[in-house]
C-alpha atoms as a PDB file:
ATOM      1  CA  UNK A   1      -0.024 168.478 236.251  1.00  0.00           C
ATOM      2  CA  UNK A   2      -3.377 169.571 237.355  1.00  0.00           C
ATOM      3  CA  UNK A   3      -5.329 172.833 235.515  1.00  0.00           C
ATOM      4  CA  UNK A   4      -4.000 175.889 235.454  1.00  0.00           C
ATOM      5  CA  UNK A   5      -7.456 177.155 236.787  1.00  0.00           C
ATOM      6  CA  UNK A   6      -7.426 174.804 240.034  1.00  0.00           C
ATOM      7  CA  UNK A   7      -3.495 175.584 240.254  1.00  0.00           C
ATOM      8  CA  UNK A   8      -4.698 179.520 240.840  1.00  0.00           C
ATOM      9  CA  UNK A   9      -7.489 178.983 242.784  1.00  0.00           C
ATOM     10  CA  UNK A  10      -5.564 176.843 245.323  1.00  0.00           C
ATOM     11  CA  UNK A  11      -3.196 179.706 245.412  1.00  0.00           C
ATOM     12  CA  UNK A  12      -5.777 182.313 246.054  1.00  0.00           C
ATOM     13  CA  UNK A  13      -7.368 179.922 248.733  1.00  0.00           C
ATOM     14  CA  UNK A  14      -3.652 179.831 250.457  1.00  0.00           C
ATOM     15  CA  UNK A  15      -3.762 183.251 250.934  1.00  0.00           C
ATOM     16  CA  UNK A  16      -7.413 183.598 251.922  1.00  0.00           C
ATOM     17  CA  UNK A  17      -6.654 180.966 254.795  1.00  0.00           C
ATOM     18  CA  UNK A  18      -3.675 182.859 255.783  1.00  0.00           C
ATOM     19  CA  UNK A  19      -6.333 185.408 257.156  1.00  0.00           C
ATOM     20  CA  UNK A  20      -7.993 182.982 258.874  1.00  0.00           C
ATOM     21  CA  UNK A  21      -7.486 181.834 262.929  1.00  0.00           C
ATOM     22  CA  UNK A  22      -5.719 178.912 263.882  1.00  0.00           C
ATOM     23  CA  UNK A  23      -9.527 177.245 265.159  1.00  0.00           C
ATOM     24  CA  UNK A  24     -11.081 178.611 261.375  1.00  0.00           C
ATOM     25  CA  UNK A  25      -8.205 176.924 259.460  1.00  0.00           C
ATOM     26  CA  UNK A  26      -8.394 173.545 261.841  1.00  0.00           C
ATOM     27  CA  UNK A  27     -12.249 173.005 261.029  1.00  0.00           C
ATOM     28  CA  UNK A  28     -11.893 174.223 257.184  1.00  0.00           C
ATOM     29  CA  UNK A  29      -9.133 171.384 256.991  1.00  0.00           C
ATOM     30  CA  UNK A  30     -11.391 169.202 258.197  1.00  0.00           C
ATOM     31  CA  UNK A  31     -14.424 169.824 256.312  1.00  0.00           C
ATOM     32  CA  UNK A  32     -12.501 170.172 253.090  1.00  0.00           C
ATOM     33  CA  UNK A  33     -10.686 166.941 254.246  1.00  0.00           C
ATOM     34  CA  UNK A  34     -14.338 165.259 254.446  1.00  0.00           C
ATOM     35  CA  UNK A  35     -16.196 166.738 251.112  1.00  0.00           C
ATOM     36  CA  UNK A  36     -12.798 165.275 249.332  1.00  0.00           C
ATOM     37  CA  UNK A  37     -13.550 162.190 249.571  1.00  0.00           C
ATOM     38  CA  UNK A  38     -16.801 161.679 248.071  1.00  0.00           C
ATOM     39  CA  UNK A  39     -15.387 162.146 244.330  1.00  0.00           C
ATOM     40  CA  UNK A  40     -15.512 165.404 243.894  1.00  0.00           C
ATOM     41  CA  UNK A  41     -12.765 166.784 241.322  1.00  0.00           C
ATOM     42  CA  UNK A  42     -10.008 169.388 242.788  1.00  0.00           C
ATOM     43  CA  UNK A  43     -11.381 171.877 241.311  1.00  0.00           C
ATOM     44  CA  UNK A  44     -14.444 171.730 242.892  1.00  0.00           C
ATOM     45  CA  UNK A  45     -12.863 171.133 246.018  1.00  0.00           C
ATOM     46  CA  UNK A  46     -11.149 174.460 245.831  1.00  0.00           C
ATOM     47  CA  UNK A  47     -14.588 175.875 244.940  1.00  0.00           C
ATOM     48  CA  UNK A  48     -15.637 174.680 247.985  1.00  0.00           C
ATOM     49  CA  UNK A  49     -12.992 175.719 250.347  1.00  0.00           C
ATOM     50  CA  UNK A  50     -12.892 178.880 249.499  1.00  0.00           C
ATOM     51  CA  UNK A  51     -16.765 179.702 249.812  1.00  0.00           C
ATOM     52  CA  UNK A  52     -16.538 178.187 253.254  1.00  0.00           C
ATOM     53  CA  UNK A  53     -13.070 180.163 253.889  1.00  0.00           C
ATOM     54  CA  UNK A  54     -15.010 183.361 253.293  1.00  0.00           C
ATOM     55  CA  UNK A  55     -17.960 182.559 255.493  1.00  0.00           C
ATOM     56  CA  UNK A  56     -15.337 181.555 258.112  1.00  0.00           C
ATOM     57  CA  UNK A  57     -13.421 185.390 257.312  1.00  0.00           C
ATOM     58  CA  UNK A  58     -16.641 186.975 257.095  1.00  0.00           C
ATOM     59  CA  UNK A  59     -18.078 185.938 260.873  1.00  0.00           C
ATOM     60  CA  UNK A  60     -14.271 186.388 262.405  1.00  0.00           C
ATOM     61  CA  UNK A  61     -14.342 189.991 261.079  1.00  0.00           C
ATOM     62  CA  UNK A  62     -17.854 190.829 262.646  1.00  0.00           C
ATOM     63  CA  UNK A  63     -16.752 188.841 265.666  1.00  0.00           C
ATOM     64  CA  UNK A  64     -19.200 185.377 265.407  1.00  0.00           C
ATOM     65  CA  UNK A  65     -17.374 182.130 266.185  1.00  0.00           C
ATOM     66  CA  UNK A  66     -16.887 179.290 263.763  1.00  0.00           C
ATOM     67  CA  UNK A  67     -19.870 177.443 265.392  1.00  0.00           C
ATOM     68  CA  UNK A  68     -22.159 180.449 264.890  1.00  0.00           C
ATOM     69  CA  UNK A  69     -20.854 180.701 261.626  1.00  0.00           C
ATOM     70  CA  UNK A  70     -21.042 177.253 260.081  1.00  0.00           C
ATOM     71  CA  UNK A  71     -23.241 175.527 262.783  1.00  0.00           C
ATOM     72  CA  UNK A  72     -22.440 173.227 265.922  1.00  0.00           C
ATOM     73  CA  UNK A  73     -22.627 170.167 263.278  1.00  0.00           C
ATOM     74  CA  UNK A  74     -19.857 170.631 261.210  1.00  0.00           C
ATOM     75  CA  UNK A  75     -20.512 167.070 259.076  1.00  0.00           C
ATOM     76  CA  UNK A  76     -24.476 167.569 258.116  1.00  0.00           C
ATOM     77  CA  UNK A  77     -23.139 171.252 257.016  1.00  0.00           C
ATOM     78  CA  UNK A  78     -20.628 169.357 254.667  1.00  0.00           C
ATOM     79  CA  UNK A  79     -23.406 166.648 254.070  1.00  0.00           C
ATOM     80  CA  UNK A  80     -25.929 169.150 252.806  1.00  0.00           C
ATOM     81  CA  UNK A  81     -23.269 171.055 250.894  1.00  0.00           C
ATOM     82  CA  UNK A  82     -22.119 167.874 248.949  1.00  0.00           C
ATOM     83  CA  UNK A  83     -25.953 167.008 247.589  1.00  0.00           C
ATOM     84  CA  UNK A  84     -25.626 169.887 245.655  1.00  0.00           C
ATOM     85  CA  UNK A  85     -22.436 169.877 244.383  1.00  0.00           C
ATOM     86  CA  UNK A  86     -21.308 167.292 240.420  1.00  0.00           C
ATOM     87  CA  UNK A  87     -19.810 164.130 241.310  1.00  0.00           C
ATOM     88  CA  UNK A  88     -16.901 163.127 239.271  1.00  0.00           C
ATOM     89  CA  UNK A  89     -17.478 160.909 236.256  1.00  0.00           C
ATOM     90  CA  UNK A  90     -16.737 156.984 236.081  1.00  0.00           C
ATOM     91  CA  UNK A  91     -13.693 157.339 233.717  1.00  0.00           C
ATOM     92  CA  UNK A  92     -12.343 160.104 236.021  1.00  0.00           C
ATOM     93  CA  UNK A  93     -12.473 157.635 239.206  1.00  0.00           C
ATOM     94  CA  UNK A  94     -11.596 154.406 236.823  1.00  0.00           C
ATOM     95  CA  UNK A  95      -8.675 156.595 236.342  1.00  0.00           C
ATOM     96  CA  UNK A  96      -8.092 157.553 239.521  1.00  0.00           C
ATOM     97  CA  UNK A  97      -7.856 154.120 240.919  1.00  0.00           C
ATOM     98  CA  UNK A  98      -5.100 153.005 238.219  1.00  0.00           C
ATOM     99  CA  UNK A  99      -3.282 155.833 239.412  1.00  0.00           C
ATOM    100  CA  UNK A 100      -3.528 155.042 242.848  1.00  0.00           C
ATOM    101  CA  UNK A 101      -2.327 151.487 241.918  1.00  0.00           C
ATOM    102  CA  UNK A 102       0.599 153.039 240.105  1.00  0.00           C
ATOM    103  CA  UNK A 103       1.778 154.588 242.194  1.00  0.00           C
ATOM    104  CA  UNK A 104       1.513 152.042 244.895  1.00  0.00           C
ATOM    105  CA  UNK A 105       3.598 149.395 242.763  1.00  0.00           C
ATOM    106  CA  UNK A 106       6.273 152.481 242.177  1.00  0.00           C
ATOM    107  CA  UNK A 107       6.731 152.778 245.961  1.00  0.00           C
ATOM    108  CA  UNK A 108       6.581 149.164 246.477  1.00  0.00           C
ATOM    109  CA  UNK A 109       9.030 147.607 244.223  1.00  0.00           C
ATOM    110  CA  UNK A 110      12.124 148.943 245.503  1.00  0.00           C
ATOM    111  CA  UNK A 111      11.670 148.071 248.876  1.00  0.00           C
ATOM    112  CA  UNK A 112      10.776 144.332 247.140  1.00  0.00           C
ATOM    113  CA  UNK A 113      13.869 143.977 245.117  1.00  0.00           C
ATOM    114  CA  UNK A 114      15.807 144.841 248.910  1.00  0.00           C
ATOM    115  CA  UNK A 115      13.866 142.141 250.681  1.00  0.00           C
ATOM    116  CA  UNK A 116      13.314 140.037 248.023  1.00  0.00           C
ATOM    117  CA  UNK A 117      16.221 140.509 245.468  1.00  0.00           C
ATOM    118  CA  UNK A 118      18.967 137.563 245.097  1.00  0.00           C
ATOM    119  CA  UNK A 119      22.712 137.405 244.404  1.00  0.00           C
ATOM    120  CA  UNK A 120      21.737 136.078 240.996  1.00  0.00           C
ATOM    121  CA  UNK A 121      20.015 139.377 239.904  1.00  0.00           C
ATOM    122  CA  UNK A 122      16.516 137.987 239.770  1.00  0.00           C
ATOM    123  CA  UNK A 123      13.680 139.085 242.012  1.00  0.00           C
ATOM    124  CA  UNK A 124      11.433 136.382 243.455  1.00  0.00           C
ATOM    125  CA  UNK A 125       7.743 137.224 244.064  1.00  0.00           C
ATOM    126  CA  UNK A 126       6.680 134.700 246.897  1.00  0.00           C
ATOM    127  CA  UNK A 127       3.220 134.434 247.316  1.00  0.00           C
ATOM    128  CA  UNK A 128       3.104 135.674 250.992  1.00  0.00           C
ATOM    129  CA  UNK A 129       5.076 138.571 249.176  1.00  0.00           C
ATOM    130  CA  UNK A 130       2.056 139.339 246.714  1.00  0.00           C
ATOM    131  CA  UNK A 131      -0.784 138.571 249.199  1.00  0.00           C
ATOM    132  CA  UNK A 132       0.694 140.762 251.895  1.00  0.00           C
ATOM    133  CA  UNK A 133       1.357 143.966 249.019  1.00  0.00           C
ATOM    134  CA  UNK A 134      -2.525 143.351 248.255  1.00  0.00           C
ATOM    135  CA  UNK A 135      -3.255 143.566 251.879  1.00  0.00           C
ATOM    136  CA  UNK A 136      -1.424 146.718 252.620  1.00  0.00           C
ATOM    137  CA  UNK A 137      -2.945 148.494 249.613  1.00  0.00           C
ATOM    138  CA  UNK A 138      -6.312 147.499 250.574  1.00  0.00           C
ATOM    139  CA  UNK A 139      -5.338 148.763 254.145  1.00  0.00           C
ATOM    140  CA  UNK A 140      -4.800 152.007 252.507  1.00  0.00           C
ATOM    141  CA  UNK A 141      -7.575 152.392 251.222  1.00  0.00           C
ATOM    142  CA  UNK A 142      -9.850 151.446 254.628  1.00  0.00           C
ATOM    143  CA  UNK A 143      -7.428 154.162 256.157  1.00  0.00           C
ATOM    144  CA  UNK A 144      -8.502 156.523 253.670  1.00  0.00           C
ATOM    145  CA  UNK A 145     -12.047 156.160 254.212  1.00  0.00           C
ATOM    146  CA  UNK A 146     -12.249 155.666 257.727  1.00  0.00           C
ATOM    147  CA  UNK A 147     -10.013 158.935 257.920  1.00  0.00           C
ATOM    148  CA  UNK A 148     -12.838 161.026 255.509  1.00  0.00           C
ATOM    149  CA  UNK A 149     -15.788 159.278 257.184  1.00  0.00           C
ATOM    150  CA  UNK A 150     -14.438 160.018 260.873  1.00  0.00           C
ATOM    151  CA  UNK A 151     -13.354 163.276 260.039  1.00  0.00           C
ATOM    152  CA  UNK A 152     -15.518 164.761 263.192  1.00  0.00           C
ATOM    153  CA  UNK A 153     -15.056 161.786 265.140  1.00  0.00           C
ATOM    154  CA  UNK A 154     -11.241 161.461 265.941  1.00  0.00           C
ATOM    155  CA  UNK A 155     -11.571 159.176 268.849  1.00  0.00           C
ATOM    156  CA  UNK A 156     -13.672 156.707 266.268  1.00  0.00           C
ATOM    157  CA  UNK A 157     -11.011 157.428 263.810  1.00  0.00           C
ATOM    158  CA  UNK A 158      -8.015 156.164 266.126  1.00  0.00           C
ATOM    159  CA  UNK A 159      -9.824 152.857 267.376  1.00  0.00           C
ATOM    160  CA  UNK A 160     -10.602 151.567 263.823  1.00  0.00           C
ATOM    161  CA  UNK A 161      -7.051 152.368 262.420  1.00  0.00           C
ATOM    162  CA  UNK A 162      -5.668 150.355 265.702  1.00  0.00           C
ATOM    163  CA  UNK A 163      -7.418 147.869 264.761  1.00  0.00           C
ATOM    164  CA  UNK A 164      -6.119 147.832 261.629  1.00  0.00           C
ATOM    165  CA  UNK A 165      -2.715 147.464 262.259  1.00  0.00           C
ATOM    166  CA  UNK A 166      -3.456 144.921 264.258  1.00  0.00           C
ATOM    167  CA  UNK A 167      -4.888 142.962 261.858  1.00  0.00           C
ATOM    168  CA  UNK A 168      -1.664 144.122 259.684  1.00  0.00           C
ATOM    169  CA  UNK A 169       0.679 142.521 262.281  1.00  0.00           C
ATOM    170  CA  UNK A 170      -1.629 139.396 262.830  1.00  0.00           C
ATOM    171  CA  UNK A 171      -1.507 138.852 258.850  1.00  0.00           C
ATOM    172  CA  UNK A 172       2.392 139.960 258.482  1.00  0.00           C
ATOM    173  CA  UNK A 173       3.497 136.844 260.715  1.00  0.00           C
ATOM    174  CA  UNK A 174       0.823 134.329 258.875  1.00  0.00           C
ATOM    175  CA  UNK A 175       2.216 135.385 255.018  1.00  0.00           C
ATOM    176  CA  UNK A 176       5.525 134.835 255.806  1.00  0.00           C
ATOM    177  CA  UNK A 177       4.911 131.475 256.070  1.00  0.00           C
ATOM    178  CA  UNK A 178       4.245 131.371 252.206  1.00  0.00           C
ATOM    179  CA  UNK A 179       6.838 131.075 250.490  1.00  0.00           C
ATOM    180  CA  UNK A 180       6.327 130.042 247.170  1.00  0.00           C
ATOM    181  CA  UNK A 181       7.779 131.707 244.098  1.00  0.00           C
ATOM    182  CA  UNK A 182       5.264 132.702 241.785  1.00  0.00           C
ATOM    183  CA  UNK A 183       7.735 133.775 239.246  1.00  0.00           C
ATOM    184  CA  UNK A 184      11.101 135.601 238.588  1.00  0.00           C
ATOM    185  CA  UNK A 185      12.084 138.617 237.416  1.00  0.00           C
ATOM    186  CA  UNK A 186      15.235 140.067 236.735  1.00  0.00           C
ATOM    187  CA  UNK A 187      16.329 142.953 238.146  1.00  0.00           C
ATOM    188  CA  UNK A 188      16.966 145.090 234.970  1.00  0.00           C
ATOM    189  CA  UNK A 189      13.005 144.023 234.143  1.00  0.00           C
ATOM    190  CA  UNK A 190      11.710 145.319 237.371  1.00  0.00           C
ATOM    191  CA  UNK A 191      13.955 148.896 237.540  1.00  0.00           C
ATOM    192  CA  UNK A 192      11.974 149.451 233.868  1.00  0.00           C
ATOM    193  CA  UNK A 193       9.001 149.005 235.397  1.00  0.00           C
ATOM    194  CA  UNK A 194       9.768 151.179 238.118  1.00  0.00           C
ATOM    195  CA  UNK A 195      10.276 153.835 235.388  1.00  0.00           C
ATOM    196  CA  UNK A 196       7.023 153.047 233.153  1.00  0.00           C
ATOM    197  CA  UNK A 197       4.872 153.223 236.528  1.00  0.00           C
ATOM    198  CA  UNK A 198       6.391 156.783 236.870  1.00  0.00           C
ATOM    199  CA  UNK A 199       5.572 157.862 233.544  1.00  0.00           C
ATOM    200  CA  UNK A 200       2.154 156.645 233.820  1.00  0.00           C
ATOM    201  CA  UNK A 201       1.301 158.192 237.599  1.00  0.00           C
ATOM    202  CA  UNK A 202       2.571 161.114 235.792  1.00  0.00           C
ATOM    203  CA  UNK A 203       0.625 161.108 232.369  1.00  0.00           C
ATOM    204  CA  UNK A 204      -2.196 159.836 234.286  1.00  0.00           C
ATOM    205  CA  UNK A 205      -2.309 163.039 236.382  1.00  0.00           C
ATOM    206  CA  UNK A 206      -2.770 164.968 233.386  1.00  0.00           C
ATOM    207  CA  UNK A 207      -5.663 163.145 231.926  1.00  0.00           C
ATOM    208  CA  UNK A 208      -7.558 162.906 234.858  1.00  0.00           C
ATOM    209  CA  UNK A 209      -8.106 166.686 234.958  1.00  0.00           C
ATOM    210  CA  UNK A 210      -8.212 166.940 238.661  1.00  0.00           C
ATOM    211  CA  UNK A 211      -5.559 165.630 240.904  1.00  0.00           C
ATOM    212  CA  UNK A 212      -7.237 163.878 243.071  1.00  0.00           C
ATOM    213  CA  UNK A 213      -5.904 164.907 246.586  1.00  0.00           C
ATOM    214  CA  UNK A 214      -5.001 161.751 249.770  1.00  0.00           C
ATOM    215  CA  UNK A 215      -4.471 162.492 253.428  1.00  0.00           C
END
């Protein structure tokens, strides 16, 4: 559960942005969507939206469009805003990136005891199996960055993510091809660690202070 402090002030940013046209909110998502990604905590996120939220409320009220307001480059605005603002701290991303892998493994596993799950009750791990959930997460990740970095630039955004899941497909046909087992588990084994990754996404939430938001 994240702060109760961040908790309110994304609440009081919901309703700030409420006030706000449908062009303000579109290039606040985006710039918040940007800053996000360059480990800043939640919190300061928040911080963040809402100062640029009430710039944004401020020019609409006195009639000045979001360009006037924030200026026709919307990324060196964001750019010039993040040199000023704490970064989080190396435990907080360490953290962040077990989470990530958490939770990855907790979505993951039930769709590999389906595909991968015999009539014996044992799951096999193949290692086309492992090398292609390695790829996929890794994929996520390049997503997620070329998502934050090409906030501005949707038309870069789109070509680099095709290109990804081309290279997804092209790989998807090669690991099939391997197909040995790199160990067994049995079923029972795997829904328990289904349960502990759970726990841990959630415990992990806690500690890290910030919930780290992912588009």
């Amino acid at each position: 559960m994240m702060k109760k402090q961040t908790k309110k002030l994304i609440e009081e940013n919901d309703i700030l942005c409420e006030q706000l046209s449908r062009e303000a909110n579109d290039v606040l998502r985006n710039m918040t969507g940007y800053i996000q990604r360059f480990g800043i905590s939640r919190y300061e996120q928040e911080k963040v939206r809402r100062d640029i939220a009430e710039m944004l409320l401020e020019g609409e009220k006195r009639g000045i469009s979001v360009k006037s307001t924030i200026g026709e480059d919307y990324q060196a605005f964001c750019d010039s805003v993040l040199s000023e603002m704490p970064r989080m701290s190396s435990r907080e991303k360490g953290l962040n990136v077990v989470r990530n892998i958490c939770m990855f493994l907790a979505v993951w596993l039930p769709f590999w005891v389906i595909q991968y799950g015999g009539k014996d009750d044992f799951v096999r791990v193949t290692g086309g199996g492992a090398a292609w959930a390695l790829l996929v997460f890794a994929a996520g990740y390049v997503y997620s960055w070329i998502m934050s970095r090409q906030t501005f630039k949707k038309h870069i955004a789109c070509l680099l993510i095709g290109c990804i899941f081309v290279v997804l497909l092209l790989a998807a046909t090669g690991l099939t091809k391997f197909g040995y087992v790199l160990f067994c588990a049995p079923v029972s084994i795997v829904v328990a660690a289904e349960i502990i990754l759970i726990i841990l996404c959630a415990v992990l939430s806690r500690i890290v202070d910030q919930d780290y938001k992912t588009l």
